[in-house]
C-alpha atoms as a PDB file:
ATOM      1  CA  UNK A   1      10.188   4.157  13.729  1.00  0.00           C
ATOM      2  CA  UNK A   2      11.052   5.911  10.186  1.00  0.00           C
ATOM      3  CA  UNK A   3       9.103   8.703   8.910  1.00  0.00           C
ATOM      4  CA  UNK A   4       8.196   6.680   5.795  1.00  0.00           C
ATOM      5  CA  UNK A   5       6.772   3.805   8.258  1.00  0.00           C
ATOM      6  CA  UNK A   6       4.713   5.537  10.165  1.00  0.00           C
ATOM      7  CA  UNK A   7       3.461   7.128   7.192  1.00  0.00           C
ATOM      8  CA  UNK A   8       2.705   3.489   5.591  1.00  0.00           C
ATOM      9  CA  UNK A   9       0.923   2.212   9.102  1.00  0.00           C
ATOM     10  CA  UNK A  10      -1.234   5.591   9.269  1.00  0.00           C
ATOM     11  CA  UNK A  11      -2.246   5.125   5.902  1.00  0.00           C
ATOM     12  CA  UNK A  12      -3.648   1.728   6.700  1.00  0.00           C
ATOM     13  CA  UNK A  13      -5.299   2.762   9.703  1.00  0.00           C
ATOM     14  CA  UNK A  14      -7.119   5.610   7.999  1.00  0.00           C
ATOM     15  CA  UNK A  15      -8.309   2.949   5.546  1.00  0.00           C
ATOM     16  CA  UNK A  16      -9.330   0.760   8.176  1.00  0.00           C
ATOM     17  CA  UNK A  17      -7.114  -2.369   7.156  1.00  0.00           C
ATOM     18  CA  UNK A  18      -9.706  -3.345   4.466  1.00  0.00           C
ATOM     19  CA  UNK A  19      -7.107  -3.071   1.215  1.00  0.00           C
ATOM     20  CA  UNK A  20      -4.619  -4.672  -0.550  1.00  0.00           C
ATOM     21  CA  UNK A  21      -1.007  -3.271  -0.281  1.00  0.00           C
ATOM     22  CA  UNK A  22      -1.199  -1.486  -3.831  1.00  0.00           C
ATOM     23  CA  UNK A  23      -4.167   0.649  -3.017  1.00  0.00           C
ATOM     24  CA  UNK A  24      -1.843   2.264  -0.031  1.00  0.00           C
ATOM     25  CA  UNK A  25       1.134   2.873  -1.992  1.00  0.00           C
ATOM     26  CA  UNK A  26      -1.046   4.166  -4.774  1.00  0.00           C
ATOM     27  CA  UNK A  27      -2.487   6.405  -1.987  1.00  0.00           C
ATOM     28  CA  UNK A  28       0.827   7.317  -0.448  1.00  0.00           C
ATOM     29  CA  UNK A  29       2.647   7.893  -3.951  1.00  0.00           C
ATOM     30  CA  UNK A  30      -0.704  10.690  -4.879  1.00  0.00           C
ATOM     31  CA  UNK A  31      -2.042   8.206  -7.735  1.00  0.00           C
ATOM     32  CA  UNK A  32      -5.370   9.743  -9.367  1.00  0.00           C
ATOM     33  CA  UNK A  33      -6.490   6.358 -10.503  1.00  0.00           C
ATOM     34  CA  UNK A  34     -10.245   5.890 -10.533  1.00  0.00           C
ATOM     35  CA  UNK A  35      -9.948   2.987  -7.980  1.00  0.00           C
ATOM     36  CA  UNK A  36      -8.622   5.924  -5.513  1.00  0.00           C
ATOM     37  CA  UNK A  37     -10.966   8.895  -6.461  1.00  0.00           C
ATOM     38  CA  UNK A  38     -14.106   6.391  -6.250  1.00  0.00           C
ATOM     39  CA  UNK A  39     -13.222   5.718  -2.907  1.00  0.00           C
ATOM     40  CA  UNK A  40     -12.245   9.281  -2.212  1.00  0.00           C
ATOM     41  CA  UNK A  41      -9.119   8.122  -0.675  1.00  0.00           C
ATOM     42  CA  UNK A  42      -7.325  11.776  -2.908  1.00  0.00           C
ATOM     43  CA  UNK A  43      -8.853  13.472   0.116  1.00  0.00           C
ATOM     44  CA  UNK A  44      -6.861  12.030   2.437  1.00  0.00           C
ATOM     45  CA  UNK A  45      -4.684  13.928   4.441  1.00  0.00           C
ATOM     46  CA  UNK A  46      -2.012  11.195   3.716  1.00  0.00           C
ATOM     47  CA  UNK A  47      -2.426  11.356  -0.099  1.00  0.00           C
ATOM     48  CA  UNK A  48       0.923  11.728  -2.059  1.00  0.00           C
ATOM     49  CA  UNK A  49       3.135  12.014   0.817  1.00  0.00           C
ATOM     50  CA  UNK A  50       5.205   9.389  -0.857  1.00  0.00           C
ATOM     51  CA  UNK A  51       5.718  10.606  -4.341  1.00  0.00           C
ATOM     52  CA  UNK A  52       9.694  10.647  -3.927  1.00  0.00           C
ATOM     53  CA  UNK A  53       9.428   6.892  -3.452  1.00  0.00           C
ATOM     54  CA  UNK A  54       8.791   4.662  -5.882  1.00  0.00           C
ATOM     55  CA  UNK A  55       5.866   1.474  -5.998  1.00  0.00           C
ATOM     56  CA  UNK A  56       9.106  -0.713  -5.075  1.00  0.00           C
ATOM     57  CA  UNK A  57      10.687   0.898  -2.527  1.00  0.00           C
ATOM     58  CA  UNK A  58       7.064   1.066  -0.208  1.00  0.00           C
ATOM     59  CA  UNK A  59       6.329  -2.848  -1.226  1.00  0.00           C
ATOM     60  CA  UNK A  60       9.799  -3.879   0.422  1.00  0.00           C
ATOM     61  CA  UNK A  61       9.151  -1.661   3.334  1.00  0.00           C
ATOM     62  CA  UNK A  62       5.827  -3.094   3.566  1.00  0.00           C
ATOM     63  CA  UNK A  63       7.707  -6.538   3.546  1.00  0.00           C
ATOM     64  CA  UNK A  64       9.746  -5.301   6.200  1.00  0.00           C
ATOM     65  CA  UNK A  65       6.856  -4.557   8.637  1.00  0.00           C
ATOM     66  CA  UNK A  66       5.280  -7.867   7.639  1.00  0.00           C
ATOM     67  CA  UNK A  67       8.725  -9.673   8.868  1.00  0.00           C
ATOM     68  CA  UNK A  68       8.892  -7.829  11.745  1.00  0.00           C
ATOM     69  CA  UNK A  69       4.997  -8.010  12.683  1.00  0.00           C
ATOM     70  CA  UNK A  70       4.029  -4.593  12.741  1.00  0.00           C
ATOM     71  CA  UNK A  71       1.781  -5.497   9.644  1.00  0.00           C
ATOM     72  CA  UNK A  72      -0.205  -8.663   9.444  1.00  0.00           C
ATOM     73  CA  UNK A  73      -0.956 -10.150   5.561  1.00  0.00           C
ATOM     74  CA  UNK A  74      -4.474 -11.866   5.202  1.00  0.00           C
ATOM     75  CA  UNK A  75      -5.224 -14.506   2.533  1.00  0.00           C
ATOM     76  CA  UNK A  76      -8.270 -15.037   1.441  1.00  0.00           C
ATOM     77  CA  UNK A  77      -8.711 -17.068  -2.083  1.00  0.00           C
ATOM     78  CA  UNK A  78      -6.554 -15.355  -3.869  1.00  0.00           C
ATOM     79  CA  UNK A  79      -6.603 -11.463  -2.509  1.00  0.00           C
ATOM     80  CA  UNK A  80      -4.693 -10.360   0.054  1.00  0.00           C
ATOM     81  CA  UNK A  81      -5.200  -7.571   2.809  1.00  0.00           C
ATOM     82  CA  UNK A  82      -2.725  -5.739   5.206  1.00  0.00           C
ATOM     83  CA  UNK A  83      -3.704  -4.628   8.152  1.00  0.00           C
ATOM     84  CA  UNK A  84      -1.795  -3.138  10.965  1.00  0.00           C
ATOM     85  CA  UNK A  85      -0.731  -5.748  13.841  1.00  0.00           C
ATOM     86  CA  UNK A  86      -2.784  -5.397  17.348  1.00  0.00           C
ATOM     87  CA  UNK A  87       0.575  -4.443  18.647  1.00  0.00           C
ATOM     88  CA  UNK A  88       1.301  -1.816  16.162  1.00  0.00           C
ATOM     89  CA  UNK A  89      -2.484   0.036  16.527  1.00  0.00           C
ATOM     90  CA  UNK A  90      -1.532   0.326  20.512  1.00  0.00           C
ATOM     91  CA  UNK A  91       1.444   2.146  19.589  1.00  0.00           C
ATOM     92  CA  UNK A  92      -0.205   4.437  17.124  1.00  0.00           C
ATOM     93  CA  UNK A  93      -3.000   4.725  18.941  1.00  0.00           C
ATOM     94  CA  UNK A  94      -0.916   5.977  21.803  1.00  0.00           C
ATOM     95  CA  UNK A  95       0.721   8.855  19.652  1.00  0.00           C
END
């Protein structure tokens, strides 16, 4: 597993699967909108890791993940949530 994946599956994690897919990339790419700061996710370890990639690049390898079903996409009305797969928080979990 890439460097950038794990990074995008321990992000989730430490937001416990609760967000939409912009909120982690935000995270990841060090964003100091108030959506992030309210929730204190800038403290994060995990925060701005990313920068170098752009909003893009982490929504296709988020697509990737989805396809390959280490993430799993909820719908509900019309907002959607990633979470990490049962089968991807064994493996992390086992890091």
């Amino acid at each position: 597993m890439s460097k950038e994946a794990f990074l995008l599956l321990a992000c989730i994690q430490s937001c416990w699967g609760t967000w939409g897919l912009n909120m982690y990339v935000d995270i990841l790419r060090g964003s100091r909108a108030k959506k992030i700061l309210n929730a204190q996710f800038d403290m994060l370890p995990l925060h701005g890791l990313g920068r170098e990639y752009s909003s893009n690049w982490w929504k296709a390898l988020a697509s990737q993940l989805i396809f390959n079903g280490y993430l799993t996409e909820n719908i509900r009305d019309v907002y959607r949530t990633i979470r990490s797969s049962t089968f991807t928080q064994s493996f992390t979990s086992a890091t």
